[in-house]
PDB file of N, CA and C in Angstrom:
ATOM      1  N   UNK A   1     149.931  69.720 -23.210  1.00  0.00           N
ATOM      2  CA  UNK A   1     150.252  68.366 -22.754  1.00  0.00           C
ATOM      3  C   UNK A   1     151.066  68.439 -21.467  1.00  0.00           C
ATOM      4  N   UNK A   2     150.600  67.518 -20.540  1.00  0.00           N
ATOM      5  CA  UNK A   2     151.223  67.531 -19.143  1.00  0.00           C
ATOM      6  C   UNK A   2     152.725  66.722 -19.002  1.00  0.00           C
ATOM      7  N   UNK A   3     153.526  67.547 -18.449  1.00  0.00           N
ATOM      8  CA  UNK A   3     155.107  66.788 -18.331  1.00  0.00           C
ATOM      9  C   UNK A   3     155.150  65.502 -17.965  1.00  0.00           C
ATOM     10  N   UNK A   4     155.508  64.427 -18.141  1.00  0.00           N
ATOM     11  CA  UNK A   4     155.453  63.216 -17.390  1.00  0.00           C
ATOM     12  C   UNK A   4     156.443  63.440 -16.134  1.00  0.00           C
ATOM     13  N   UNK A   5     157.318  64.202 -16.405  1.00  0.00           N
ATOM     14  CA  UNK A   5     157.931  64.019 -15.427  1.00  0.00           C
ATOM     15  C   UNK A   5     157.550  64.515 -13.784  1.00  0.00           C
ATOM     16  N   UNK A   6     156.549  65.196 -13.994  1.00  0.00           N
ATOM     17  CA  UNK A   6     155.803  66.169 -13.051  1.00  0.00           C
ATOM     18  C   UNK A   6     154.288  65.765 -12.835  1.00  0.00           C
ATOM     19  N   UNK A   7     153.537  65.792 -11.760  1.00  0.00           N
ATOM     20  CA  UNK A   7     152.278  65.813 -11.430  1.00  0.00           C
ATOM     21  C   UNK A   7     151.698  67.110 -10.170  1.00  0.00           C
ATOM     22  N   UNK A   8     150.778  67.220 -10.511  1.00  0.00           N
ATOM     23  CA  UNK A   8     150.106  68.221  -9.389  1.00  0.00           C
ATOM     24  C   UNK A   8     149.506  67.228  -8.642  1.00  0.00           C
ATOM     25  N   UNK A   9     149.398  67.493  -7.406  1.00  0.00           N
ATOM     26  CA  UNK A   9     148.389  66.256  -6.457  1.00  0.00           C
ATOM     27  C   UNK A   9     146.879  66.944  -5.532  1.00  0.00           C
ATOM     28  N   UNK A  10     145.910  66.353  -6.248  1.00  0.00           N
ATOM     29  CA  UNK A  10     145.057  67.033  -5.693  1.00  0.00           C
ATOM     30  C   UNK A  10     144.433  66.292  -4.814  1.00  0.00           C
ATOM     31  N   UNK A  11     142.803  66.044  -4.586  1.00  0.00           N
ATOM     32  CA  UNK A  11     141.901  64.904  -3.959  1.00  0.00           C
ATOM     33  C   UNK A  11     140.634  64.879  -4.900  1.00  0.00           C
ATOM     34  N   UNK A  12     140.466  63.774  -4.631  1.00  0.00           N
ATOM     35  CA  UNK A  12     138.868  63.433  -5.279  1.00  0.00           C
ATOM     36  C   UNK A  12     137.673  63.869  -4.445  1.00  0.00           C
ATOM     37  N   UNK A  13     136.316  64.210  -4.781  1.00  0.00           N
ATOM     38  CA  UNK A  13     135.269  64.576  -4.327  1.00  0.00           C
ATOM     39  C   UNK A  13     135.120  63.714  -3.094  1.00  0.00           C
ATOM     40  N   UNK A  14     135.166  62.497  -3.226  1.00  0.00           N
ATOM     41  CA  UNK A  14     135.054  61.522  -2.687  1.00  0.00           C
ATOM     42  C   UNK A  14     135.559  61.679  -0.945  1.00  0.00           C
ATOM     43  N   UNK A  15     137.147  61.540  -1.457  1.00  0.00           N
ATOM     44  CA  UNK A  15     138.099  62.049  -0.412  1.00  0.00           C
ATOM     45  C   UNK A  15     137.826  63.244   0.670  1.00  0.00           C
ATOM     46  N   UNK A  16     137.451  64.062  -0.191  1.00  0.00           N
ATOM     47  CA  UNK A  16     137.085  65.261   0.765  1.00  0.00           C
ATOM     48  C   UNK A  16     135.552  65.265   1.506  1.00  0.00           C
ATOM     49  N   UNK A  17     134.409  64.405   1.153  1.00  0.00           N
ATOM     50  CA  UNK A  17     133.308  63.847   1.906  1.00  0.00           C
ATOM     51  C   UNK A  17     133.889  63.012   2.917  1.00  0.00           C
ATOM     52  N   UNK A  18     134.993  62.332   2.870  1.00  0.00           N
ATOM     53  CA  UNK A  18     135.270  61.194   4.029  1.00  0.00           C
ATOM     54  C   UNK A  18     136.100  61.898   4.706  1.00  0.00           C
ATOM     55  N   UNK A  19     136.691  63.184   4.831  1.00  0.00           N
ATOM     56  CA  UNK A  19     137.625  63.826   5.339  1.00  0.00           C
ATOM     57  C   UNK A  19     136.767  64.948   6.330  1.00  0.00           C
ATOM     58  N   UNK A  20     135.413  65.435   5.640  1.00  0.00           N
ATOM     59  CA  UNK A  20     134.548  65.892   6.181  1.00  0.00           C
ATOM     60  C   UNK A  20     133.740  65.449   7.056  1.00  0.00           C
ATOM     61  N   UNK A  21     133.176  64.015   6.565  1.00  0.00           N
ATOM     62  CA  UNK A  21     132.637  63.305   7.663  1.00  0.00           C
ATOM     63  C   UNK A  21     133.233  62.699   8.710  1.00  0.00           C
ATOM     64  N   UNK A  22     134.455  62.372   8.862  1.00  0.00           N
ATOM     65  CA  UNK A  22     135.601  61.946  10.218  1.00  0.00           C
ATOM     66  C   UNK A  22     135.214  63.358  10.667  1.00  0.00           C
ATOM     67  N   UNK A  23     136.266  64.145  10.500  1.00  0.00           N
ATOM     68  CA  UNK A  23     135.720  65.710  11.032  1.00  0.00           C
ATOM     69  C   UNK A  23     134.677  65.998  11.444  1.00  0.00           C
ATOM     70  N   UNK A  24     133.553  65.854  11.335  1.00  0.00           N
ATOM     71  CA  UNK A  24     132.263  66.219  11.785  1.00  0.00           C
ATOM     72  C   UNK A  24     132.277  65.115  12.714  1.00  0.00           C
ATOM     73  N   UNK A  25     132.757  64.080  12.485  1.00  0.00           N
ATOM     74  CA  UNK A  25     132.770  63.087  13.717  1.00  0.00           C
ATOM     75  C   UNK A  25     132.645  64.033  15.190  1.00  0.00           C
ATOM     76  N   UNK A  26     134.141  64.097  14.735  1.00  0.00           N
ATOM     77  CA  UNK A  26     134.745  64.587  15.995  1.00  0.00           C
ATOM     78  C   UNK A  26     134.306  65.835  16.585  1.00  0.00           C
ATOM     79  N   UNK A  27     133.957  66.832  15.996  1.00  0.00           N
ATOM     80  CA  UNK A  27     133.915  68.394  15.690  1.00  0.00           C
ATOM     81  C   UNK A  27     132.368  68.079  16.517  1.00  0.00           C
ATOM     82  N   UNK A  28     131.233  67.107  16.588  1.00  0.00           N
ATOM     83  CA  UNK A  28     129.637  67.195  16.632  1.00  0.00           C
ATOM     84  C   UNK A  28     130.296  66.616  18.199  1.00  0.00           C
ATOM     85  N   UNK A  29     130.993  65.884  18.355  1.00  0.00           N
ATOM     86  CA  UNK A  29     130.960  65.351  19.647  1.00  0.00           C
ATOM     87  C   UNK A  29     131.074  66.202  20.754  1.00  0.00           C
ATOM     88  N   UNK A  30     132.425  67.321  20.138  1.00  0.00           N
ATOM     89  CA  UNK A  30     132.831  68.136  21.185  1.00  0.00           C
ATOM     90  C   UNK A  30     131.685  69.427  21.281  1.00  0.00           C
ATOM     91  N   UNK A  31     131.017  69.854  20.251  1.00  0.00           N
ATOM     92  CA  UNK A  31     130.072  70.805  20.241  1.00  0.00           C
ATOM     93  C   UNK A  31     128.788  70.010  21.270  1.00  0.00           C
ATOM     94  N   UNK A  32     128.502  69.255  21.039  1.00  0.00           N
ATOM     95  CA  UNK A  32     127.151  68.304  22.118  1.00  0.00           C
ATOM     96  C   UNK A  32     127.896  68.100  23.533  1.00  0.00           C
ATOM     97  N   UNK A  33     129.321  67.960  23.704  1.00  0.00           N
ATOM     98  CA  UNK A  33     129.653  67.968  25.112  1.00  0.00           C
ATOM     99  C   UNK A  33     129.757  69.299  25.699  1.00  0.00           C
ATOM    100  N   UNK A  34     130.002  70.335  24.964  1.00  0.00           N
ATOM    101  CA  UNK A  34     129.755  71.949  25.917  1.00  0.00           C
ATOM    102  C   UNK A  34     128.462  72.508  25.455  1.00  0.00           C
ATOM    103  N   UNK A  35     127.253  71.804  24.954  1.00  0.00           N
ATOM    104  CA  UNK A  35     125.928  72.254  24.788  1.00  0.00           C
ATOM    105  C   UNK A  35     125.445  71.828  26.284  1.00  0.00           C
ATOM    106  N   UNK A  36     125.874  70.384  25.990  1.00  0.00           N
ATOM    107  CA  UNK A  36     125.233  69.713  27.965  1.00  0.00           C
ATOM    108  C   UNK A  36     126.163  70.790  28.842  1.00  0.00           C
ATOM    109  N   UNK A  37     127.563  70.927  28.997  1.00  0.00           N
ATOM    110  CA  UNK A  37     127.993  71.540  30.057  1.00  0.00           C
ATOM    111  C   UNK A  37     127.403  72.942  30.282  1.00  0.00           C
ATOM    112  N   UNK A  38     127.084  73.705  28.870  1.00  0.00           N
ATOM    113  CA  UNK A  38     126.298  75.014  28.962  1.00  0.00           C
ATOM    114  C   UNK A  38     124.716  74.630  29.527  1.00  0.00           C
ATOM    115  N   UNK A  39     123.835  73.619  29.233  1.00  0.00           N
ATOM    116  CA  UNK A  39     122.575  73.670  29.364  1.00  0.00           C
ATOM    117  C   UNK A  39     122.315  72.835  30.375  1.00  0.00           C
ATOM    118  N   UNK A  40     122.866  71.783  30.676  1.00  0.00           N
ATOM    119  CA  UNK A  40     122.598  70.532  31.711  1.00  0.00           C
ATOM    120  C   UNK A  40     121.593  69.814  30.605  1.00  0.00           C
ATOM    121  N   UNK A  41     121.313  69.870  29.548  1.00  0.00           N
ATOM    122  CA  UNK A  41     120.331  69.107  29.046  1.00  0.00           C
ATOM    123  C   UNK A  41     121.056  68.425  27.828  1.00  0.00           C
ATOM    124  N   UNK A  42     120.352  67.003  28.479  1.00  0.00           N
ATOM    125  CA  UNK A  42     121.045  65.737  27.315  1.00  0.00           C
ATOM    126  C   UNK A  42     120.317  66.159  26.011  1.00  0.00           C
ATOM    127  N   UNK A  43     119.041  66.250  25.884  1.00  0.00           N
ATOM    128  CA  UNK A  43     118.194  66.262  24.759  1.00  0.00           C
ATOM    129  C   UNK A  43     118.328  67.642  23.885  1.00  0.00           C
ATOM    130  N   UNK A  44     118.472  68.546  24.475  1.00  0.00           N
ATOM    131  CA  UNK A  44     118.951  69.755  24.099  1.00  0.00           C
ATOM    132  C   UNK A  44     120.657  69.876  23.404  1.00  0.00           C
ATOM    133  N   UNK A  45     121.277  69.450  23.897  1.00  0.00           N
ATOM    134  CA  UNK A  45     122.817  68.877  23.505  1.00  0.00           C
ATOM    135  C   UNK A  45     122.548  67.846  22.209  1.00  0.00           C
ATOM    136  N   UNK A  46     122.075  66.765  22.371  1.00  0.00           N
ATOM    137  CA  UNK A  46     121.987  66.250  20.815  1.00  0.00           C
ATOM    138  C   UNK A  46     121.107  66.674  20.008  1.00  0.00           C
ATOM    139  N   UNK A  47     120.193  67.713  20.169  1.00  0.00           N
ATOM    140  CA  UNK A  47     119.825  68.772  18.718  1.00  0.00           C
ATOM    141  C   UNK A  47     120.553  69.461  18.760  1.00  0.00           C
ATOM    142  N   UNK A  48     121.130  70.284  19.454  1.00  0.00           N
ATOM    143  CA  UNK A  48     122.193  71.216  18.812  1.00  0.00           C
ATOM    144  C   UNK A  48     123.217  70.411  18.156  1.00  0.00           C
ATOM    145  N   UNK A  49     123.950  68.820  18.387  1.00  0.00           N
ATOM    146  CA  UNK A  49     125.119  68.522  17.732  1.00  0.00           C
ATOM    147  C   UNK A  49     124.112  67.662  16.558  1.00  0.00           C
ATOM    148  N   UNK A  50     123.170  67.387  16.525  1.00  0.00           N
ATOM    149  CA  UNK A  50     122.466  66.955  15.073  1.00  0.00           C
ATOM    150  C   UNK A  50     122.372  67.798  13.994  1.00  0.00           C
ATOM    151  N   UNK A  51     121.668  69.428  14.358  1.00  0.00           N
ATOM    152  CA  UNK A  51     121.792  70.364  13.127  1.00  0.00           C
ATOM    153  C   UNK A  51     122.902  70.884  13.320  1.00  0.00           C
ATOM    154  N   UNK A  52     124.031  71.083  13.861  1.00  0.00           N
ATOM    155  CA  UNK A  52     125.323  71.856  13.648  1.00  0.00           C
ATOM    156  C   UNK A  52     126.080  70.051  12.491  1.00  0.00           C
ATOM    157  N   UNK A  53     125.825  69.566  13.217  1.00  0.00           N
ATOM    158  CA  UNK A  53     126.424  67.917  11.841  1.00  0.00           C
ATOM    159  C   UNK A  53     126.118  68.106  10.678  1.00  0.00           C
ATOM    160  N   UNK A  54     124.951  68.005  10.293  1.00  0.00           N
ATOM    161  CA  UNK A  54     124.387  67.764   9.020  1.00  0.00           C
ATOM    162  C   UNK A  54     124.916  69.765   8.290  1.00  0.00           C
ATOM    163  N   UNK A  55     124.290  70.802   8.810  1.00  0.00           N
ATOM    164  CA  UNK A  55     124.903  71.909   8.396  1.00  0.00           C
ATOM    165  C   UNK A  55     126.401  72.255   8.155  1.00  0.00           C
ATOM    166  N   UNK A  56     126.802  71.730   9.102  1.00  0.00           N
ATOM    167  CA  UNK A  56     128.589  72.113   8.874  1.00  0.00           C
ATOM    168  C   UNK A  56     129.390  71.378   7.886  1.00  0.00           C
ATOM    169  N   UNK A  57     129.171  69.722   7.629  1.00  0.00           N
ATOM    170  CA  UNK A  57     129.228  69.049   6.821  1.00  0.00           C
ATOM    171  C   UNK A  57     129.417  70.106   5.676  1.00  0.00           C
ATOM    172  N   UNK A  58     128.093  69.805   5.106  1.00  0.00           N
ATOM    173  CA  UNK A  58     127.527  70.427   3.466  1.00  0.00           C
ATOM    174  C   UNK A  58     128.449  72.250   3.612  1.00  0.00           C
ATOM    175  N   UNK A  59     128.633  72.609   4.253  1.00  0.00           N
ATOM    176  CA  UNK A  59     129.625  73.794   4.546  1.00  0.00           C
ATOM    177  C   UNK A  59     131.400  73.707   4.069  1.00  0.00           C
ATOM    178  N   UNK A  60     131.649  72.464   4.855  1.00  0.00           N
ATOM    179  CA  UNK A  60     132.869  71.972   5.311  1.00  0.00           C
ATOM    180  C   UNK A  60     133.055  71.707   3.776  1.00  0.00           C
ATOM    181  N   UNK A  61     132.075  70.977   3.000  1.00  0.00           N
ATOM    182  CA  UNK A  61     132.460  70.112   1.598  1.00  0.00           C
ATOM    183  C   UNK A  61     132.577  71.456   0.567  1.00  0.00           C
ATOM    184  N   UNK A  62     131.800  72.221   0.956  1.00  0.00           N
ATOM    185  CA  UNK A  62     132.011  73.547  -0.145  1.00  0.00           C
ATOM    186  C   UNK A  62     133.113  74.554  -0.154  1.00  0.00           C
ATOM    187  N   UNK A  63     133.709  74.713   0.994  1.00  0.00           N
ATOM    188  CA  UNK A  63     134.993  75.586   1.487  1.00  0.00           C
ATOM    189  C   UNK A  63     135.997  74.242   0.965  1.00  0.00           C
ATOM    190  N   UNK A  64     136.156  72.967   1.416  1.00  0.00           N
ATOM    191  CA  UNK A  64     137.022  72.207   0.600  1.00  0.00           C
ATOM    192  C   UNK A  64     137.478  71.878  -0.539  1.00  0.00           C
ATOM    193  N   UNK A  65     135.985  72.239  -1.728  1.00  0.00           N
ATOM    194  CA  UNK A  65     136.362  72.321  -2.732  1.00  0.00           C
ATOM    195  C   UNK A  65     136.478  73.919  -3.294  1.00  0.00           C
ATOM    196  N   UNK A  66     136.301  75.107  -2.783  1.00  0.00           N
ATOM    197  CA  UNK A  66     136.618  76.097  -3.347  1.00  0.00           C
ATOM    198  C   UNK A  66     138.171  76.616  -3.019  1.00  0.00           C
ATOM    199  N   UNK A  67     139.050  75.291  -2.188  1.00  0.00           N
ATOM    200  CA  UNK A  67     140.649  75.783  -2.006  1.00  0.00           C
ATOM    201  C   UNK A  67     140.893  75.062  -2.828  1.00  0.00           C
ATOM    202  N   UNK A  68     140.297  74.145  -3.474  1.00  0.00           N
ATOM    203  CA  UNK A  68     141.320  72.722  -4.455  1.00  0.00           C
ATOM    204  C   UNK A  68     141.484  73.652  -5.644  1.00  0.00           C
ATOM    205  N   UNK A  69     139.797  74.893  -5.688  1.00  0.00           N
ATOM    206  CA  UNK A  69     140.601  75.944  -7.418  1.00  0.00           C
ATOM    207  C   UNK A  69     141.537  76.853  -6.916  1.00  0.00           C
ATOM    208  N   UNK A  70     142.183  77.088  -5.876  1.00  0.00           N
ATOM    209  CA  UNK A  70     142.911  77.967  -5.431  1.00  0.00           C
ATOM    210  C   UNK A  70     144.273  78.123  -5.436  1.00  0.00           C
ATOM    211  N   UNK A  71     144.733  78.230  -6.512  1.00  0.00           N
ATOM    212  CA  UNK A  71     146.801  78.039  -6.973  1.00  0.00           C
ATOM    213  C   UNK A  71     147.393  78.499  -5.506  1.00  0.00           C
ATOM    214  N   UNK A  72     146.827  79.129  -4.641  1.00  0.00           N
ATOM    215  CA  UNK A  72     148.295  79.894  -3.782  1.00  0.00           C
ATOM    216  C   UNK A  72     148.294  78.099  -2.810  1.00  0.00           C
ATOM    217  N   UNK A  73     149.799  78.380  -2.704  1.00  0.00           N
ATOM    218  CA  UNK A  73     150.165  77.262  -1.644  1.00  0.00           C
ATOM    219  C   UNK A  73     150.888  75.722  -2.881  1.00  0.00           C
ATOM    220  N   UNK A  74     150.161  76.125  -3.728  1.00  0.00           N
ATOM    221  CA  UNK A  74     150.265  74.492  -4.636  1.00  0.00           C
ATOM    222  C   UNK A  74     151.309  74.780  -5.193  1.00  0.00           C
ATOM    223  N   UNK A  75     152.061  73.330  -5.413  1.00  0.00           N
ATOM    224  CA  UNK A  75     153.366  72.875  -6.058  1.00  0.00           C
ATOM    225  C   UNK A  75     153.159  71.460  -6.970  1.00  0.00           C
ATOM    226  N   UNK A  76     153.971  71.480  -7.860  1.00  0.00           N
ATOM    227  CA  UNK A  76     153.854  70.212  -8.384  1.00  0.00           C
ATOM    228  C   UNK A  76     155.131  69.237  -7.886  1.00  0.00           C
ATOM    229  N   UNK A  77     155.173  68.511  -8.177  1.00  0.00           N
ATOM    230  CA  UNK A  77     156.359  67.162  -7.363  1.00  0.00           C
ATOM    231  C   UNK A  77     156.886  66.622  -8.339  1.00  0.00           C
ATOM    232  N   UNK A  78     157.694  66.166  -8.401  1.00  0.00           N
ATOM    233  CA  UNK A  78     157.879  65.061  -9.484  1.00  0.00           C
ATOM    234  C   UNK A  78     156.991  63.536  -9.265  1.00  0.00           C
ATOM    235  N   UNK A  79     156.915  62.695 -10.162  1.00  0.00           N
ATOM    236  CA  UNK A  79     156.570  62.091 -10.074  1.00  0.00           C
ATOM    237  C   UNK A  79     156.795  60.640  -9.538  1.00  0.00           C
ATOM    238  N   UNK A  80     157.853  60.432  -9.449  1.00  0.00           N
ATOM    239  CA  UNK A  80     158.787  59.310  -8.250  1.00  0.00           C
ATOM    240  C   UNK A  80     159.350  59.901  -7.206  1.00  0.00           C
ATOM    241  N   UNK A  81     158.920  61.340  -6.811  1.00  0.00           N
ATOM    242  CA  UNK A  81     158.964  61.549  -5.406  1.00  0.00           C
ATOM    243  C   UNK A  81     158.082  60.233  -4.313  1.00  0.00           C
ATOM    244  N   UNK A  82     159.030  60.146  -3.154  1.00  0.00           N
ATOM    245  CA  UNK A  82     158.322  59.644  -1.883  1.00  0.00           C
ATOM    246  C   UNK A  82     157.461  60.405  -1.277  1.00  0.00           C
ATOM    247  N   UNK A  83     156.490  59.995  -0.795  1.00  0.00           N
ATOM    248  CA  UNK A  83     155.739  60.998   0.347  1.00  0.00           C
ATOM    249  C   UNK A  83     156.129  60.614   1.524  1.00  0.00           C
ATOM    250  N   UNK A  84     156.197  61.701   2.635  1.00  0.00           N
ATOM    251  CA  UNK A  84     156.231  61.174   4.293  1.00  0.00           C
ATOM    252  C   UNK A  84     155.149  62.126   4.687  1.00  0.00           C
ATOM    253  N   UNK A  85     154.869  61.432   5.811  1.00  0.00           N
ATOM    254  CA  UNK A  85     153.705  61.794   6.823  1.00  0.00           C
ATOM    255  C   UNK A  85     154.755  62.298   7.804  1.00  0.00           C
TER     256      UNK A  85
END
């Protein structure tokens, strides 16, 4: 039985798809802007940042959930702890 007074804090599946997909946001943009600066080619630049998106994603979601089974680093909190950013 788990302490009340204590919680572990993890993320939901969920969480870590929307954490992946912002990320790939960003991550596909900058990979398609030094594909054009390497190639001069627009069309060539958005296939390379289309299959590096969709691949890195489904990558990104599997390395995310194989640290959530991973004890090193984790602590539990109490449970009326504050959080700060």
């Amino acid at each position: 039985m788990e302490d009340k007074e204590t919680q572990v804090v993890t993320e939901s599946s969920i969480r870590s798809v929307l954490k992946g997909f912002t990320w790939r946001l960003v991550a596909t943009f900058s990979t398609m802007v030094i594909a054009y600066l390497i190639t001069g080619e627009t069309k060539t630049a958005l296939k390379i940042g289309g299959i590096e998106f969709v691949a890195k994603i489904a990558i990104y979601y599997v390395h995310e959930r194989i640290w959530l089974r991973i004890p090193f680093g984790k602590r539990t909190v109490p449970q009326t702890a504050e959080f700060e950013i």
